[in-house]
PDB file of N, CA and C in Angstrom:
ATOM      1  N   UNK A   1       9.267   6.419  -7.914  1.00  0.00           N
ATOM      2  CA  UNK A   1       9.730   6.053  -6.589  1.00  0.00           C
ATOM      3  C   UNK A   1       8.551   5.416  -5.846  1.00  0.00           C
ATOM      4  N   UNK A   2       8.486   4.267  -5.143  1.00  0.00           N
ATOM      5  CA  UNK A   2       7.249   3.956  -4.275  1.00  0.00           C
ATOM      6  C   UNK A   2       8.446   3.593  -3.036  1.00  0.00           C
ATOM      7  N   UNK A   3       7.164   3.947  -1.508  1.00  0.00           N
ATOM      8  CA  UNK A   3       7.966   3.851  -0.447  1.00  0.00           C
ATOM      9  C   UNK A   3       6.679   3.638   0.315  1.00  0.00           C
ATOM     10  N   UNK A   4       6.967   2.934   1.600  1.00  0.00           N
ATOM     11  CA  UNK A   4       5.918   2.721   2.389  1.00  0.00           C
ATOM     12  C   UNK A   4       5.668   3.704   3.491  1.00  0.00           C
ATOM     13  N   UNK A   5       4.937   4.054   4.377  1.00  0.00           N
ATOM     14  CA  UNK A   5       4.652   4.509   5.512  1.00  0.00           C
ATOM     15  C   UNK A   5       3.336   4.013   5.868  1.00  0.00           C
ATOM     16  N   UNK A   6       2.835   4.880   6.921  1.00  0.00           N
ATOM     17  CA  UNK A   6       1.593   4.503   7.924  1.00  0.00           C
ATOM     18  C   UNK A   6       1.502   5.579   8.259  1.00  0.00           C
ATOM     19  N   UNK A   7      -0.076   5.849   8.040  1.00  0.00           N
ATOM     20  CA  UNK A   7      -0.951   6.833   8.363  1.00  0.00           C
ATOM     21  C   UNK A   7      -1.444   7.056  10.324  1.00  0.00           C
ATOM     22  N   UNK A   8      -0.934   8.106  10.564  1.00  0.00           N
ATOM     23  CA  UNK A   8      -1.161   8.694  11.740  1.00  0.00           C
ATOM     24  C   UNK A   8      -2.052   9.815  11.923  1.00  0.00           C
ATOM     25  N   UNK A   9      -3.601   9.682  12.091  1.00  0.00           N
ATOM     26  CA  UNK A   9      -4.245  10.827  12.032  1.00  0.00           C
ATOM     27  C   UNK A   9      -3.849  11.584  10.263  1.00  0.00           C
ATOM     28  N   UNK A  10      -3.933  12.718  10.250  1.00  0.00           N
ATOM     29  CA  UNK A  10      -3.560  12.941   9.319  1.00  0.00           C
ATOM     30  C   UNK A  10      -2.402  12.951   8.406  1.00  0.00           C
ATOM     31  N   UNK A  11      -1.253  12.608   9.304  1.00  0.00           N
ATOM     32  CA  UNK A  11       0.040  12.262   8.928  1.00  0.00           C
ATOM     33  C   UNK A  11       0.189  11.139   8.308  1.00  0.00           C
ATOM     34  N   UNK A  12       1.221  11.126   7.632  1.00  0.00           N
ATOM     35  CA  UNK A  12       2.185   9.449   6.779  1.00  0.00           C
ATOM     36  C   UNK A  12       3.179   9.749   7.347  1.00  0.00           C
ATOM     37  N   UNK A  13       3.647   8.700   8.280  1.00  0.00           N
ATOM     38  CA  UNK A  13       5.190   8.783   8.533  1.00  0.00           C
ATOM     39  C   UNK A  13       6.030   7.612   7.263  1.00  0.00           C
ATOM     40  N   UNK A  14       6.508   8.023   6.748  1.00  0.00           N
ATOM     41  CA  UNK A  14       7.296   7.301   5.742  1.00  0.00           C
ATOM     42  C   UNK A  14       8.681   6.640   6.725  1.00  0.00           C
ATOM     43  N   UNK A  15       8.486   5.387   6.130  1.00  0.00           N
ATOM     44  CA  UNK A  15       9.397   4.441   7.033  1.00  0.00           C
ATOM     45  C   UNK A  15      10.858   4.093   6.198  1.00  0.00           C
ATOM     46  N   UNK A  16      11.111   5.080   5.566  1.00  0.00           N
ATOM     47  CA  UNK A  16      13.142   5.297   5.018  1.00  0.00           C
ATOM     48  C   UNK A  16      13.351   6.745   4.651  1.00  0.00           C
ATOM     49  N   UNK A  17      14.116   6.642   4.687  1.00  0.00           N
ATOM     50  CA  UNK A  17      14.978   8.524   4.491  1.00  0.00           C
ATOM     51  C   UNK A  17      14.471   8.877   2.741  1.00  0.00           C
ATOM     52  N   UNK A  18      14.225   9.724   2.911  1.00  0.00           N
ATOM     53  CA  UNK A  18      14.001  10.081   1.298  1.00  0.00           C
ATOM     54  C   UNK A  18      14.710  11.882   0.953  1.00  0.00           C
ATOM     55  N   UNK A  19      15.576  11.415  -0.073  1.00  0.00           N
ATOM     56  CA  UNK A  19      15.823  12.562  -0.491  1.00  0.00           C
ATOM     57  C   UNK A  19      15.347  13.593  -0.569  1.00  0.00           C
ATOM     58  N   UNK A  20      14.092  14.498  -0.439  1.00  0.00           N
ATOM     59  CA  UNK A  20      13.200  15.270  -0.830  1.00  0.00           C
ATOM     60  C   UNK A  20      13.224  16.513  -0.270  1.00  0.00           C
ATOM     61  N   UNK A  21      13.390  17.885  -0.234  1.00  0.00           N
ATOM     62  CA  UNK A  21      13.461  19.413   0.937  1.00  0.00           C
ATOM     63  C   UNK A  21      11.830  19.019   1.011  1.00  0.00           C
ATOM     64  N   UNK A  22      12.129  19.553   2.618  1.00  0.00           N
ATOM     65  CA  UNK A  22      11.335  19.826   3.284  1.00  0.00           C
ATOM     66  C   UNK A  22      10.579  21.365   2.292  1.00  0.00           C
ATOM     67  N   UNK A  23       9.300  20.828   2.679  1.00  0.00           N
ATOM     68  CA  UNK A  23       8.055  21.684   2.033  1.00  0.00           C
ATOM     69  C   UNK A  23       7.617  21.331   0.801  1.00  0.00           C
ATOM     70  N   UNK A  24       8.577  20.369   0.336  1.00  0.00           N
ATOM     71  CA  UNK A  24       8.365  20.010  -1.470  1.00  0.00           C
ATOM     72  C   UNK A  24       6.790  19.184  -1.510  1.00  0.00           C
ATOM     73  N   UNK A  25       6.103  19.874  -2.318  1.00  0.00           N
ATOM     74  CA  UNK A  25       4.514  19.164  -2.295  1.00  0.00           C
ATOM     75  C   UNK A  25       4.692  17.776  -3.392  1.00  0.00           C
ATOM     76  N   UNK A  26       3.606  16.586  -2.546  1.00  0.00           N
ATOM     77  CA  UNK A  26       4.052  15.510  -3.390  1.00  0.00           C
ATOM     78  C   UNK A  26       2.602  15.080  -3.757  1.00  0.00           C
ATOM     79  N   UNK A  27       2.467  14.158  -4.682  1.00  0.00           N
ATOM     80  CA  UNK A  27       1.160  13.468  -4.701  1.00  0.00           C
ATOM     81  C   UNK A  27       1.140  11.813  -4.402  1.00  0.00           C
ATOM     82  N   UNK A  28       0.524  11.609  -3.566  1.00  0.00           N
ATOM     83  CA  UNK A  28       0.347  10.267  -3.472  1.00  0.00           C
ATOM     84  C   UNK A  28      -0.769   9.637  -4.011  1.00  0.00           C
ATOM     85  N   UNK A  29      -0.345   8.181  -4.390  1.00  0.00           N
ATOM     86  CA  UNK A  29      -1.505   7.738  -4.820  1.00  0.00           C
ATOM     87  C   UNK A  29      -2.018   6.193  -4.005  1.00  0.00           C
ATOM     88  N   UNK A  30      -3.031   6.023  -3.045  1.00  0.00           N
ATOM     89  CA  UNK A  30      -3.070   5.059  -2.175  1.00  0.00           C
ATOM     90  C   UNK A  30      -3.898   4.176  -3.230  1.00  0.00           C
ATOM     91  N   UNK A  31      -3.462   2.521  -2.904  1.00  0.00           N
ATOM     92  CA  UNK A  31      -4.027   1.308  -3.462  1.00  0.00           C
ATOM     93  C   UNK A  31      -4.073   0.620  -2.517  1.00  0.00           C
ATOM     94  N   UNK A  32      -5.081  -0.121  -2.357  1.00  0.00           N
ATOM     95  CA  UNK A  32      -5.667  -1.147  -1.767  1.00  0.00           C
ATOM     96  C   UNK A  32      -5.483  -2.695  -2.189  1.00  0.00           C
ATOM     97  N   UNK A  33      -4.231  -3.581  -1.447  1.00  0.00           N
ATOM     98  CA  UNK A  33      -4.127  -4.707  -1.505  1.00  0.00           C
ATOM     99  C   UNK A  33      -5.388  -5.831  -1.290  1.00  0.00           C
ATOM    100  N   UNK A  34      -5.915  -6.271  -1.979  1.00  0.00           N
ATOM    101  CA  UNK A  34      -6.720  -7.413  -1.475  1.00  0.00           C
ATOM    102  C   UNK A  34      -6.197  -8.742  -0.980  1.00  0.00           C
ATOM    103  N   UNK A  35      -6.316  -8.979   0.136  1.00  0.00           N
ATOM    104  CA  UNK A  35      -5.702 -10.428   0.461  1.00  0.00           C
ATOM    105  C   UNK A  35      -6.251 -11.498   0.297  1.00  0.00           C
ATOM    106  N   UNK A  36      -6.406 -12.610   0.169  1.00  0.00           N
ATOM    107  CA  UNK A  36      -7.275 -13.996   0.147  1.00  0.00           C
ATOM    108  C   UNK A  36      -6.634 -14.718   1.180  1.00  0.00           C
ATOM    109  N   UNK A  37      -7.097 -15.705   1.818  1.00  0.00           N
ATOM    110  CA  UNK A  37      -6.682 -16.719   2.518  1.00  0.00           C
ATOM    111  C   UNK A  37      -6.344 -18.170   1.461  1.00  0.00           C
ATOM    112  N   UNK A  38      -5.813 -19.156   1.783  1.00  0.00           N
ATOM    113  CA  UNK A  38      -4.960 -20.073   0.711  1.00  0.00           C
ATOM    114  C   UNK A  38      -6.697 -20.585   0.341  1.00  0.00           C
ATOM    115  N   UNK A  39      -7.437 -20.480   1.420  1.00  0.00           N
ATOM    116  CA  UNK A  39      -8.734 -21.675   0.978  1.00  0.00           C
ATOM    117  C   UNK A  39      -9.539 -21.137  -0.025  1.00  0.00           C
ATOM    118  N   UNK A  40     -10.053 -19.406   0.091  1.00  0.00           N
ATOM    119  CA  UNK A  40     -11.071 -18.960  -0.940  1.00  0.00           C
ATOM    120  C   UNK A  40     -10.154 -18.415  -2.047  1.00  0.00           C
ATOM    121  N   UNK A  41      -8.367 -18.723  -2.022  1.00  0.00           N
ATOM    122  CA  UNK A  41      -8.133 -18.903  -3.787  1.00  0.00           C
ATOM    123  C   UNK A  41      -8.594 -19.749  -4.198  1.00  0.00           C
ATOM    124  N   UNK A  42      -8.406 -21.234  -3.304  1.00  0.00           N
ATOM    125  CA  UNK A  42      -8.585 -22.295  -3.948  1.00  0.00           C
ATOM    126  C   UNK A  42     -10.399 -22.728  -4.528  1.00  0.00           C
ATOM    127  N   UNK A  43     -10.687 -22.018  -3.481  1.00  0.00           N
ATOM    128  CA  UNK A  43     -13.007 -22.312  -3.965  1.00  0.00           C
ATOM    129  C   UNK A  43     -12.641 -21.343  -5.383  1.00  0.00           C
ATOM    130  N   UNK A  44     -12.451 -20.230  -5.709  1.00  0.00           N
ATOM    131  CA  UNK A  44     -12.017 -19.613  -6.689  1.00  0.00           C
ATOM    132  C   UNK A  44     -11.779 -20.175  -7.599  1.00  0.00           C
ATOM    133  N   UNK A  45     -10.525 -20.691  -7.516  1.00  0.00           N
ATOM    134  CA  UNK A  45     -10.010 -21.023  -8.749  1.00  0.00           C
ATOM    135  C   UNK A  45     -10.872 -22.917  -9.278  1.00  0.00           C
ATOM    136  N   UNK A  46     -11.577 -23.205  -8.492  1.00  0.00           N
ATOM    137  CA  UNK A  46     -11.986 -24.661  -8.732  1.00  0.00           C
ATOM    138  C   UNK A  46     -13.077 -24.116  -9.159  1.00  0.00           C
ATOM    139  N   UNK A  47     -13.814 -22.822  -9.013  1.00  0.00           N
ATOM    140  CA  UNK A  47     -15.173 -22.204  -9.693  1.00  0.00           C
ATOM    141  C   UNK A  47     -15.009 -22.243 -11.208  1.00  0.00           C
ATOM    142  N   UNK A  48     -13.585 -21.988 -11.627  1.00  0.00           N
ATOM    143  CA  UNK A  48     -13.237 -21.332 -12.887  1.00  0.00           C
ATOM    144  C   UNK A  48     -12.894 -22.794 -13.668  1.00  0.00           C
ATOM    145  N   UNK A  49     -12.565 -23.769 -12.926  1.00  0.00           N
ATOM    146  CA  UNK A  49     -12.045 -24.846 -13.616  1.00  0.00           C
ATOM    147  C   UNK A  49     -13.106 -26.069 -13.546  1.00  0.00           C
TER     148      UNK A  49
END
């Protein structure tokens, strides 16, 4: 299952209904998107070519 939320202090408010009882312990696992802007793909990819 992956679902989004946002971190509040120590909280995640998860942003859709999820089946789950209350108290059920979960593990999350956070990843870090890297973004680029269109220009340093492009210095990038003209490095490689």
């Amino acid at each position: 299952m992956k679902i989004k939320g946002i971190k509040r202090g120590k909280n995640i408010e998860i942003s859709e209904e999820m089946n789950i009882p209350d108290g059920q312990e979960l593990v999350i696992e956070i990843t870090k998107e890297q973004l680029m802007k269109n220009k340093e793909r492009h210095l990038q990819l003209d490095e490689v070519w």
